[in-house]
C-alpha atoms as a PDB file:
ATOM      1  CA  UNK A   1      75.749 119.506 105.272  1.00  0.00           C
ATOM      2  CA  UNK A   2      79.040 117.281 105.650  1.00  0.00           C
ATOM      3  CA  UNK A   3      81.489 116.846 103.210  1.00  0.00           C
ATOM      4  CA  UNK A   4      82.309 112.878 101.947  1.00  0.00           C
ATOM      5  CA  UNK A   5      84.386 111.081 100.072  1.00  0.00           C
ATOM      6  CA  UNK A   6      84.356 108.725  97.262  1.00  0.00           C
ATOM      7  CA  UNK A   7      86.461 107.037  94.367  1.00  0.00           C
ATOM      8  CA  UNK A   8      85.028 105.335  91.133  1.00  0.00           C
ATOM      9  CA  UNK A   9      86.919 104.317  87.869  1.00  0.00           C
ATOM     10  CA  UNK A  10      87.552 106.798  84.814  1.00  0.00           C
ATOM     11  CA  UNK A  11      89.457 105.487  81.605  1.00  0.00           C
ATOM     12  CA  UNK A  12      91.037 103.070  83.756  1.00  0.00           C
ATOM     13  CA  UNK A  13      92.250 104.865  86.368  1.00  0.00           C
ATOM     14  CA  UNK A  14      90.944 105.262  90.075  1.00  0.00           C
ATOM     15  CA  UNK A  15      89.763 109.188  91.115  1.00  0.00           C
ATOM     16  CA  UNK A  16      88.510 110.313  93.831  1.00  0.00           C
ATOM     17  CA  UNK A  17      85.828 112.736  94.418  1.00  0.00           C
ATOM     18  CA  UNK A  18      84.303 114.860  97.328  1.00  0.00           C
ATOM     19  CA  UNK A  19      80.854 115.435  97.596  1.00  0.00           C
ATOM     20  CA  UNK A  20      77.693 117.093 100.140  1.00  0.00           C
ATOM     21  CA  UNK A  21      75.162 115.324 101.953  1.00  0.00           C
ATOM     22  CA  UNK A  22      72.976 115.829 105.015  1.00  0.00           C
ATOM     23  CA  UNK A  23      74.138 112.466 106.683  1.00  0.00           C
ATOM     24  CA  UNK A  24      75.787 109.258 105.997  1.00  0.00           C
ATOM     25  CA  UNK A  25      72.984 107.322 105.245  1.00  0.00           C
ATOM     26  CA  UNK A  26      72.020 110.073 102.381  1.00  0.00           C
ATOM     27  CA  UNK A  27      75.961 109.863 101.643  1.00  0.00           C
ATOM     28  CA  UNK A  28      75.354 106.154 100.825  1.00  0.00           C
ATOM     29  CA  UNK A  29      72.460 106.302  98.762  1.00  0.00           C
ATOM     30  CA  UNK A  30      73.864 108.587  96.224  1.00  0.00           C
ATOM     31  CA  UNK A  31      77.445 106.695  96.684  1.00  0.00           C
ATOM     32  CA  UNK A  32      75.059 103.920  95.084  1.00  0.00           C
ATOM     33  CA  UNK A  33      73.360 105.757  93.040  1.00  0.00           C
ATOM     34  CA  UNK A  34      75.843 107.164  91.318  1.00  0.00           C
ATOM     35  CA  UNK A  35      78.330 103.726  91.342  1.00  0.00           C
ATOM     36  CA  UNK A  36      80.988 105.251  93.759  1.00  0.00           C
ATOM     37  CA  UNK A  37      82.967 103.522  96.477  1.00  0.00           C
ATOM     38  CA  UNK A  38      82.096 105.408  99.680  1.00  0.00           C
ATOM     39  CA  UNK A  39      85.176 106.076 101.493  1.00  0.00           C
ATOM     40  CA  UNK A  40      84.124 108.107 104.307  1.00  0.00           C
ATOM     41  CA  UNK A  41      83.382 111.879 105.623  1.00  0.00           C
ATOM     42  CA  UNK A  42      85.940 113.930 104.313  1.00  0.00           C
ATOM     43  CA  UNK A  43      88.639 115.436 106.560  1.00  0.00           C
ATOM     44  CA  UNK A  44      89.268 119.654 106.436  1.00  0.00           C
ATOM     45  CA  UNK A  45      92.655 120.386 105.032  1.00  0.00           C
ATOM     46  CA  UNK A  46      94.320 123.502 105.202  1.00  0.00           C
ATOM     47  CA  UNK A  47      95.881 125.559 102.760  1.00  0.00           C
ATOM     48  CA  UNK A  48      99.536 125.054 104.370  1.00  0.00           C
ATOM     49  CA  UNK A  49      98.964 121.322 105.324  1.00  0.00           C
ATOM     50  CA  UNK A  50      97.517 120.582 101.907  1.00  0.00           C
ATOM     51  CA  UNK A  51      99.539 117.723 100.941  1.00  0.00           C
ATOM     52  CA  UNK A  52      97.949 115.529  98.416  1.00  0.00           C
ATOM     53  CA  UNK A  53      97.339 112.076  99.953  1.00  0.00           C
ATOM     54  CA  UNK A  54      99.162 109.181  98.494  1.00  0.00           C
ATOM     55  CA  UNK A  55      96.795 107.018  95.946  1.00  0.00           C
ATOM     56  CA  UNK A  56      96.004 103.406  97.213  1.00  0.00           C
ATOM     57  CA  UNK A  57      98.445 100.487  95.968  1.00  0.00           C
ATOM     58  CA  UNK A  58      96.154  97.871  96.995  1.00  0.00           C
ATOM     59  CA  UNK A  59      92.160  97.242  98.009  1.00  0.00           C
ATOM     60  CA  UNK A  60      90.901  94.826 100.882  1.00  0.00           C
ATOM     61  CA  UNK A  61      88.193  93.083  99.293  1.00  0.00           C
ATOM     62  CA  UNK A  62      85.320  95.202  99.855  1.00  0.00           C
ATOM     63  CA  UNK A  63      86.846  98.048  99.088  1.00  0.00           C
ATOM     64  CA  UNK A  64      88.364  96.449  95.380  1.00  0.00           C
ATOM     65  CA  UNK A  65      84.340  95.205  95.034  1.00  0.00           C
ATOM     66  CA  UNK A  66      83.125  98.628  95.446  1.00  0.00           C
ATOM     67  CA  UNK A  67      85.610  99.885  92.981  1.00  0.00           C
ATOM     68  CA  UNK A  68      85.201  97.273  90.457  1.00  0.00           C
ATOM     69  CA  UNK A  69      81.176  98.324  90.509  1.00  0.00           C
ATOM     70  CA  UNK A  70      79.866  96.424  93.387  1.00  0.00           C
ATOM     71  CA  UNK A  71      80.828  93.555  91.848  1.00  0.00           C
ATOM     72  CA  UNK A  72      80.244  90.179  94.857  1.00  0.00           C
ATOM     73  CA  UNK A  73      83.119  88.843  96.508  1.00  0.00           C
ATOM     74  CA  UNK A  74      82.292  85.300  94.784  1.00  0.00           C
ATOM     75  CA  UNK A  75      82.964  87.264  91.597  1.00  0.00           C
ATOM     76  CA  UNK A  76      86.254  88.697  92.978  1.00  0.00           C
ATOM     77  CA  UNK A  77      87.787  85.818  93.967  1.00  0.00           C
ATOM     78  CA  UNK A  78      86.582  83.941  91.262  1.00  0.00           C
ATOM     79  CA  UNK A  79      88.782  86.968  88.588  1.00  0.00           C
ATOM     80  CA  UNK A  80      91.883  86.445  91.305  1.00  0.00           C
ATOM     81  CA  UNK A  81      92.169  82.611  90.803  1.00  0.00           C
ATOM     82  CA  UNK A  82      92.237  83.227  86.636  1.00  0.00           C
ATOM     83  CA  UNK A  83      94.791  85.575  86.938  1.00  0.00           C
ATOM     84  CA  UNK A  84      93.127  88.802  85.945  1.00  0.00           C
ATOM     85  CA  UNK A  85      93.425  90.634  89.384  1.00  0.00           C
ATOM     86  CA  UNK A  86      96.654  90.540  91.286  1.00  0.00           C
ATOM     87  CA  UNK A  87      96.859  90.271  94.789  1.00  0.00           C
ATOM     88  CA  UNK A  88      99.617  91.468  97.092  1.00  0.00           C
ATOM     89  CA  UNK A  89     102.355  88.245  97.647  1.00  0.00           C
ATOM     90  CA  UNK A  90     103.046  87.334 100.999  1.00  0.00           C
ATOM     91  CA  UNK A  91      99.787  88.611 103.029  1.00  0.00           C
ATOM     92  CA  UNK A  92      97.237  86.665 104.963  1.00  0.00           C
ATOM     93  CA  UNK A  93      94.887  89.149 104.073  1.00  0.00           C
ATOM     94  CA  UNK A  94      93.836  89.479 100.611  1.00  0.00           C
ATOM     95  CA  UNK A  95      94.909  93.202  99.150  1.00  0.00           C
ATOM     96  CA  UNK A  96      94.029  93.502  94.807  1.00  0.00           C
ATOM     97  CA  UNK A  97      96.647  95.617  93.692  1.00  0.00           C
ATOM     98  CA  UNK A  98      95.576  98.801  91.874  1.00  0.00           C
ATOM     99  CA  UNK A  99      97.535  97.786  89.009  1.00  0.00           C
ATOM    100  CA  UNK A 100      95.705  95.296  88.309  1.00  0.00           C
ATOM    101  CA  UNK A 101      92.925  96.819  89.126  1.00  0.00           C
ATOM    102  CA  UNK A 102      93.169  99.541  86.150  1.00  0.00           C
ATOM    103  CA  UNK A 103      94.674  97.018  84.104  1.00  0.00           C
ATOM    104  CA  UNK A 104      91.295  95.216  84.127  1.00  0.00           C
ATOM    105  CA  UNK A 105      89.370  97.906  83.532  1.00  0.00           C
ATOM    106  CA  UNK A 106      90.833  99.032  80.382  1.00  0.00           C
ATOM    107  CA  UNK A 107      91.111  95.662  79.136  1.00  0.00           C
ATOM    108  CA  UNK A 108      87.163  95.648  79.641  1.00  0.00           C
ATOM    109  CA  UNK A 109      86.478  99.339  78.207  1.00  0.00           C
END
């Protein structure tokens, strides 16, 4: 069994959650399943390293999909041009803040 990691959306905010599966592929399928983002196979911390890592300010795009409930990129863009995502200013790449993000969300709840 390896361990992986995930985030979804509760009340408007983004957690993250570690979970057990035989492989990556069976990672994925539950990641799905369930309506995670699959972030990857968890990393062992130890008890005097354990610093908590620092939340995510901003998504790429497939990442903010995934978070947003798999949600296509059409439909992503299409929220950023009317203003109800935010993107980060003055990046080629397009980053949706996680402000906006959870500011979204609870509009929508």
């Amino acid at each position: 069994m390896k361990r992986f990691q995930a985030i979804y959306l509760m009340q408007a905010s983004i957690r993250k959650i570690t979970f057990e599966a035989l492989n990556l592929d069976e990672a994925q399928r539950l990641a799905t399943m369930w309506g995670f983002g699959l972030e990857g196979e968890a990393t062992e911390e130890r008890a005097s390293d354990a610093r908590r890592p620092l939340a995510a300010e901003a998504f790429d795009v497939s990442s903010a999909c995934q978070v947003l409930g798999d949600i296509s990129r059409t439909t992503l863009y299409r929220l950023l041009l009317r203003g109800q995502l935010e993107r980060l200013p003055a990046t080629r790449k397009v980053l949706v803040t996680r402000r906006s993000i959870e500011r979204f969300c609870s509009k929508a709840a």
